[in-house]
Protein backbone atom coordinates (compact mmCIF):
# COMPACT_ATOMS: atom_id res chain seq x y z
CA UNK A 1 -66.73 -73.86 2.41
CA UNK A 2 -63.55 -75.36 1.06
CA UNK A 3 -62.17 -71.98 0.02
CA UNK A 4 -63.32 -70.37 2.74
CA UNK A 5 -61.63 -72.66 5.07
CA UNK A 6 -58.42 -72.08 2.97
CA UNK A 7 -58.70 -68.49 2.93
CA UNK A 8 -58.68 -68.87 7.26
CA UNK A 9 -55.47 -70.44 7.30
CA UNK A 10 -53.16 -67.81 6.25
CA UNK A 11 -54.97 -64.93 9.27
CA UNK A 12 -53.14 -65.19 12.14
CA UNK A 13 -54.18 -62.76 14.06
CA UNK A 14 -56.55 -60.04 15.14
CA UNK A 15 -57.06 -56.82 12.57
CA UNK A 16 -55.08 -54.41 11.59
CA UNK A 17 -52.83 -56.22 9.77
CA UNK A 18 -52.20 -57.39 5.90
CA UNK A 19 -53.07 -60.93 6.45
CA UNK A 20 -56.52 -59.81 7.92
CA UNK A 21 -56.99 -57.42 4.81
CA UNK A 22 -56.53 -60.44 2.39
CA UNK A 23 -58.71 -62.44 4.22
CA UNK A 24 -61.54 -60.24 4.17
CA UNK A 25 -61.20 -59.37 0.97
CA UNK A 26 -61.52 -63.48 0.06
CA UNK A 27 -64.69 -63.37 2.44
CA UNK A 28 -65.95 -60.60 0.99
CA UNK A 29 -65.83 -61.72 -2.52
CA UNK A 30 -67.27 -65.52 -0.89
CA UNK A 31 -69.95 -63.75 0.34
CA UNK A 32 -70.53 -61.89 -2.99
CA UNK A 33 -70.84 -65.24 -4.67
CA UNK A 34 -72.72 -66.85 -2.23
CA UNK A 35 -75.55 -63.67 -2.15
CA UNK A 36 -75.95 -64.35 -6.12
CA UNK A 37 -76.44 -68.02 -5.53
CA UNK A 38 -79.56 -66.74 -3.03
CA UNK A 39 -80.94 -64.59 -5.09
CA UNK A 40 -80.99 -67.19 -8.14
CA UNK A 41 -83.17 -70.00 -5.21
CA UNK A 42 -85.20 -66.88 -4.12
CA UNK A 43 -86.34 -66.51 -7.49
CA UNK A 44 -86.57 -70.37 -8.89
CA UNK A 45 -89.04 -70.65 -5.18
CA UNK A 46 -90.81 -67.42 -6.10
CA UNK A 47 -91.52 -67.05 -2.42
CA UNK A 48 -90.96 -63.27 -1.02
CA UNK A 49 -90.50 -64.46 2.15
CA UNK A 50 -87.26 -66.66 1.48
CA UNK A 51 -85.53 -63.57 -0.45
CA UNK A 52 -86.55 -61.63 2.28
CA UNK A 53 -84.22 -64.36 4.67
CA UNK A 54 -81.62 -64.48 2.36
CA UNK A 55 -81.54 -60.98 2.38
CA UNK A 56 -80.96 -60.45 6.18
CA UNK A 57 -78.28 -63.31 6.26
CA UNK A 58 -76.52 -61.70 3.57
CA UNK A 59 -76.70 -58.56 5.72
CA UNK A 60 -75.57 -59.90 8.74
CA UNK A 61 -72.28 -61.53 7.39
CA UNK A 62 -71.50 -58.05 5.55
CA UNK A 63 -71.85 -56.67 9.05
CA UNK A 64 -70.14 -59.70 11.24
CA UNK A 65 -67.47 -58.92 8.17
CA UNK A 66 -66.90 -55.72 9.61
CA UNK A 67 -67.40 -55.92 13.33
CA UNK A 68 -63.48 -56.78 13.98
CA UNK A 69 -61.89 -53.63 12.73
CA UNK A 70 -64.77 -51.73 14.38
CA UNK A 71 -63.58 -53.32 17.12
CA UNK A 72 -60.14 -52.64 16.63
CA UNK A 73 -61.01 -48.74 15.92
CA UNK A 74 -62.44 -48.84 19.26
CA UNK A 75 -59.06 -49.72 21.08
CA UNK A 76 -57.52 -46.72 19.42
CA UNK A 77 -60.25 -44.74 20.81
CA UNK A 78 -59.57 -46.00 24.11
CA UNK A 79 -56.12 -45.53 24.07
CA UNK A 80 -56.50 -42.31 23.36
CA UNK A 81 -58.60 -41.49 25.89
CA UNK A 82 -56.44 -43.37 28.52
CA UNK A 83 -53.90 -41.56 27.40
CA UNK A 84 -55.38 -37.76 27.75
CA UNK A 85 -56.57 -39.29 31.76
CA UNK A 86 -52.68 -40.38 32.18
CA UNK A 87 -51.83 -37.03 30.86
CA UNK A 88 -54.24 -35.02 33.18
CA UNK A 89 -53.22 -36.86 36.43
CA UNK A 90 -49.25 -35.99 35.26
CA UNK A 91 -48.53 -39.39 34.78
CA UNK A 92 -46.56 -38.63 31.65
CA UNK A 93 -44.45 -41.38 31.23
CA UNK A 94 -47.30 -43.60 30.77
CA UNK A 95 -49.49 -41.07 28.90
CA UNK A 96 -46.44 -40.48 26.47
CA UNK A 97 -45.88 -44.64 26.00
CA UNK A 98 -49.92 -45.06 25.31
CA UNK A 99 -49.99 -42.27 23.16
CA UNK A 100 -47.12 -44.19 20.88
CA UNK A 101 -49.42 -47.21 21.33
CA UNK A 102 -52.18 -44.98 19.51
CA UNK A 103 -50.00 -43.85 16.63
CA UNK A 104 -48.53 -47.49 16.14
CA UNK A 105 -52.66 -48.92 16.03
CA UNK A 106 -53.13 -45.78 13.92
CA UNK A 107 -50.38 -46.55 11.32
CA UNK A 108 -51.90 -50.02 10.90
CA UNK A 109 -55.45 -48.92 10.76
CA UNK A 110 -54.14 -46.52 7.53
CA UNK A 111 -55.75 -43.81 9.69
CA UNK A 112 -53.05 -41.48 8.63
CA UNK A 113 -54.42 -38.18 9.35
CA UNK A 114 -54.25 -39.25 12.95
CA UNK A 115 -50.36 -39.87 13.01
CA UNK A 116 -48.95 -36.12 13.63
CA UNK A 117 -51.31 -35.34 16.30
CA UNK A 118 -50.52 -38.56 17.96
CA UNK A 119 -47.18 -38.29 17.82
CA UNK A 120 -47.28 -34.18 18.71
CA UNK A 121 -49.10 -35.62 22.25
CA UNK A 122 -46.11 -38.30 22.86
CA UNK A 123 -43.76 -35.40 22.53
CA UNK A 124 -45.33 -33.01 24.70
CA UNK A 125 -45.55 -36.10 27.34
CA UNK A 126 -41.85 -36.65 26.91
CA UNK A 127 -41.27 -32.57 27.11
CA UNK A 128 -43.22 -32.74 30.36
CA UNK A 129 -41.34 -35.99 31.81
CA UNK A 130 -38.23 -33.76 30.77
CA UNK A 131 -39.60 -31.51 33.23
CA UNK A 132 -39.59 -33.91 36.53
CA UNK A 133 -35.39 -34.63 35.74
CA UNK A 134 -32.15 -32.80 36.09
CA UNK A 135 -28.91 -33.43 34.34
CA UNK A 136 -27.88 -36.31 31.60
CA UNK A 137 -31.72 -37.32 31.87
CA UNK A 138 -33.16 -34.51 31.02
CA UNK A 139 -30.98 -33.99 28.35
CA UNK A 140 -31.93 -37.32 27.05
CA UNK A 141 -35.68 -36.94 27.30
CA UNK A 142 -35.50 -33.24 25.75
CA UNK A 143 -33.57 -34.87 22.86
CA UNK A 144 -36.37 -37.66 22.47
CA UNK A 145 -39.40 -34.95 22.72
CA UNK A 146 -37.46 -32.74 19.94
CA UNK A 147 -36.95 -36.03 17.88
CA UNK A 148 -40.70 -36.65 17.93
CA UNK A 149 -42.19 -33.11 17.53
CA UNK A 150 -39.90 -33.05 14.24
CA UNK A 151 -41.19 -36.67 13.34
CA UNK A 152 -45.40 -35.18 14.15
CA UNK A 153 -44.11 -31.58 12.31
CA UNK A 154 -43.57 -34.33 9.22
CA UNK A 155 -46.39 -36.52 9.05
CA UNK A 156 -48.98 -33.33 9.61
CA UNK A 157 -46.78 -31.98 6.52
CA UNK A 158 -47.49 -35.27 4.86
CA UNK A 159 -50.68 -36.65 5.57
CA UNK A 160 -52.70 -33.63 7.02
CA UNK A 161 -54.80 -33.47 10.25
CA UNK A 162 -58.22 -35.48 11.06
CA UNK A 163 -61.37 -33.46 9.96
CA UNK A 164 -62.46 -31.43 12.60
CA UNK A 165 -65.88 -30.02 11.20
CA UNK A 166 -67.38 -33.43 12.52
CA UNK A 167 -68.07 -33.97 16.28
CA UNK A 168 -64.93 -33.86 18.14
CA UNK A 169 -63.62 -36.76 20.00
CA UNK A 170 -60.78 -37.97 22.72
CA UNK A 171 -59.49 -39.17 19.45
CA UNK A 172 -59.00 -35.63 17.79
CA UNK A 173 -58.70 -33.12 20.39
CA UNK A 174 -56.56 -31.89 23.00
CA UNK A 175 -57.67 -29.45 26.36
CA UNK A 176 -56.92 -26.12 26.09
CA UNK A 177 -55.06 -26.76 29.65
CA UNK A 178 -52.70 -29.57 28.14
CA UNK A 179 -51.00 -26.26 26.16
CA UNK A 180 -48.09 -24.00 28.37
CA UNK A 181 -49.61 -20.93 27.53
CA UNK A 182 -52.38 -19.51 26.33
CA UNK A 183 -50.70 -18.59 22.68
CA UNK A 184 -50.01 -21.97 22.23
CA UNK A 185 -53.34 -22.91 23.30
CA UNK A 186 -54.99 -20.71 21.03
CA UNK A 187 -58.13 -22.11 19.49
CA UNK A 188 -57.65 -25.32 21.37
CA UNK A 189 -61.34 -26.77 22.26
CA UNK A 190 -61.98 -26.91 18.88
CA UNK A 191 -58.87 -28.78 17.48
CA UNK A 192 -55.82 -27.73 15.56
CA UNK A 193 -55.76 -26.97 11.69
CA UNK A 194 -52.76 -28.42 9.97
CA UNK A 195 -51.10 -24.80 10.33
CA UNK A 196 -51.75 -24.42 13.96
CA UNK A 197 -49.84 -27.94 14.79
CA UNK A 198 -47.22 -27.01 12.68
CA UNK A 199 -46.60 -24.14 14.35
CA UNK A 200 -47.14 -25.92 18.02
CA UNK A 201 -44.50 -28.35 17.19
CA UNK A 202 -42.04 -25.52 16.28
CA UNK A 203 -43.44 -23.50 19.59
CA UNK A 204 -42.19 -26.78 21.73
CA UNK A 205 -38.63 -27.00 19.34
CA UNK A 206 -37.69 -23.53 19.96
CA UNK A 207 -38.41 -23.89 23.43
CA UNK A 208 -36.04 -27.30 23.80
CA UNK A 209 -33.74 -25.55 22.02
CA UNK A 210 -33.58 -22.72 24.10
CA UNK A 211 -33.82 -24.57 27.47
CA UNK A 212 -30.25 -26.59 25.91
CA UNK A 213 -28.86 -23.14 25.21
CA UNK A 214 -29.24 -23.11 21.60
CA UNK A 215 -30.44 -19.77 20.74
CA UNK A 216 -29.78 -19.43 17.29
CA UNK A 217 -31.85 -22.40 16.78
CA UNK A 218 -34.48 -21.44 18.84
CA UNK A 219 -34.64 -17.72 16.88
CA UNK A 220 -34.71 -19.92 13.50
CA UNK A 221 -38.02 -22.06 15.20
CA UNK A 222 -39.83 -18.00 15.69
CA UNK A 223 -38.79 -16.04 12.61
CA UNK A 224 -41.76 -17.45 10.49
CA UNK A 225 -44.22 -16.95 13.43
CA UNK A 226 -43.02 -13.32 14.05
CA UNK A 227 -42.63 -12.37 9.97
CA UNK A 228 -46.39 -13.42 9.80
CA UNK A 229 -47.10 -10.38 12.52
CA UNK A 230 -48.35 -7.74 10.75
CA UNK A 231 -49.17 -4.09 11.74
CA UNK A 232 -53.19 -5.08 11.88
CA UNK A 233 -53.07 -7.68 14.35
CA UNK A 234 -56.51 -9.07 15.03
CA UNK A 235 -57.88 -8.68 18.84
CA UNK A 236 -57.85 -12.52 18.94
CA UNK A 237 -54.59 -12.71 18.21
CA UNK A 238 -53.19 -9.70 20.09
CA UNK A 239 -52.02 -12.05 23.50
CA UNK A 240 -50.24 -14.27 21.11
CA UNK A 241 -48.77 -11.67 19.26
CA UNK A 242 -47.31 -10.34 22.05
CA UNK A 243 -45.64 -13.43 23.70
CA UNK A 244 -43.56 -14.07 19.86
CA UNK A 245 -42.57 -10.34 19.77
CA UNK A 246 -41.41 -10.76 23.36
CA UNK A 247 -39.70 -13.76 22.81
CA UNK A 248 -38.12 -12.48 19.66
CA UNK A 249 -36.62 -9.75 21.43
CA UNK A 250 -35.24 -11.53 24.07
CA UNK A 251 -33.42 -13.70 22.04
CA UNK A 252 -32.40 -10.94 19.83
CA UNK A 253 -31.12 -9.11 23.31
CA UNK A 254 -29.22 -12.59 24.24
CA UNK A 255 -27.52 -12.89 20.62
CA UNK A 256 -26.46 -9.05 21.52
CA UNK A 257 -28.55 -8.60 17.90
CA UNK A 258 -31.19 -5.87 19.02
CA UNK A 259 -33.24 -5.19 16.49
């Protein structure tokens, strides 16, 4: 009890967070302890019922143990999905700022694989609040969305994307509406491979670029998309296919760089 007490002192606040991690830790190696100590009475008293007690306390503070980041994993789920019904109604300020609220929960859950695609939906939010602005404020929020599809471009580079052959969630996917066109949208419904948010984020950073009149840039953003078009192009793919080449050209055109 002592050390238990002790161990208390230093949490000083809800989970995620290092001080919570410590303290369980001390709990769970109490608890440890404590279990041994039952087993030892259970079998001095040679009575099946009383190991059978001991045994469902024991259970029950492993599970009480792990009920508060449960909990807290359930606040990132509902963030998420208050964000995607902020983002539907075009509320995208607000669907951008809960969406940072995810990632931030995310980061201290060490739910890593979660980061990129959180941070890919603030940018699109901000791209889309870009949208509702003229002048020095859309510049500004253009510049923000870029910053942030570069920062999700990173961390799907780094830490990969959640695994999408279990049951999708608000947590892990996106509607294939919430996509500008239908290329970009490919595959949607059933999530986004580490390649295909990759090449989203460059989609979106090709398009800021060109909407600030950077062409070059933009043309830089496509080249990898439209090297990867071969002669075979699958029928899937053909829509898709179509849209780079077309976009290619047009930039080629505007560079006065046909090609």
């Amino acid at each position: 009890d002592r050390e238990l007490a002790e161990a208390g002192r230093a949490v000083t606040g809800p989970p995620p967070s290092e001080a919570w991690t410590a303290y369980r830790n001390t709990v769970a190696e109490l608890l440890e302890r404590e279990h041994d100590i039952m087993n030892a009475a259970a079998e001095m008293m040679g009575d099946p019922a009383v190991r059978q007690t001991f045994d469902y306390l024991y259970a029950e503070a492993q599970r009480a143990l792990d009920e508060p980041v449960q909990l807290a994993e359930a606040e990132a789920e509902l963030l998420n999905r208050l964000a995607l019904a902020q983002q539907d109604d075009g509320r995208y300020s607000e669907a951008a700022a809960s969406f940072r609220e995810a990632a931030e929960l995310a980061r201290r859950l060490k739910a890593e694989k979660n980061l990129g695609m959180l941070t890919r939906s603030a940018a699109y939010n901000v791209y889309m609040q870009a949208g509702e602005h003229t002048g020095t404020e859309r510049e500004r929020l253009l510049t923000e969305s870029a910053t942030l599809f570069r920062e999700a471009r990173t961390l799907v580079l780094k830490h990969g994307v959640p695994d999408r052959s279990r049951k999708s969630s608000a947590l892990i996917s996106i509607d294939i509406e919430t996509s500008l066109d239908e290329a970009t949208a490919s595959r949607a419904s059933g999530g986004f491979s580490a390649a295909q948010e990759v090449r989203l984020c460059d989609t979106f950073l090709a398009r800021i670029a060109l909407e600030t009149g950077r062409i070059g840039e933009a043309a830089s953003y496509y080249a990898p998309q439209i090297a990867a078009v071969g002669p075979d192009v699958p029928r899937r793919d053909v829509f898709e296919a179509s849209v780079l080449l077309h976009r290619g050209a047009l930039m080629d055109n505007a560079m006065a760089d046909p090609q």
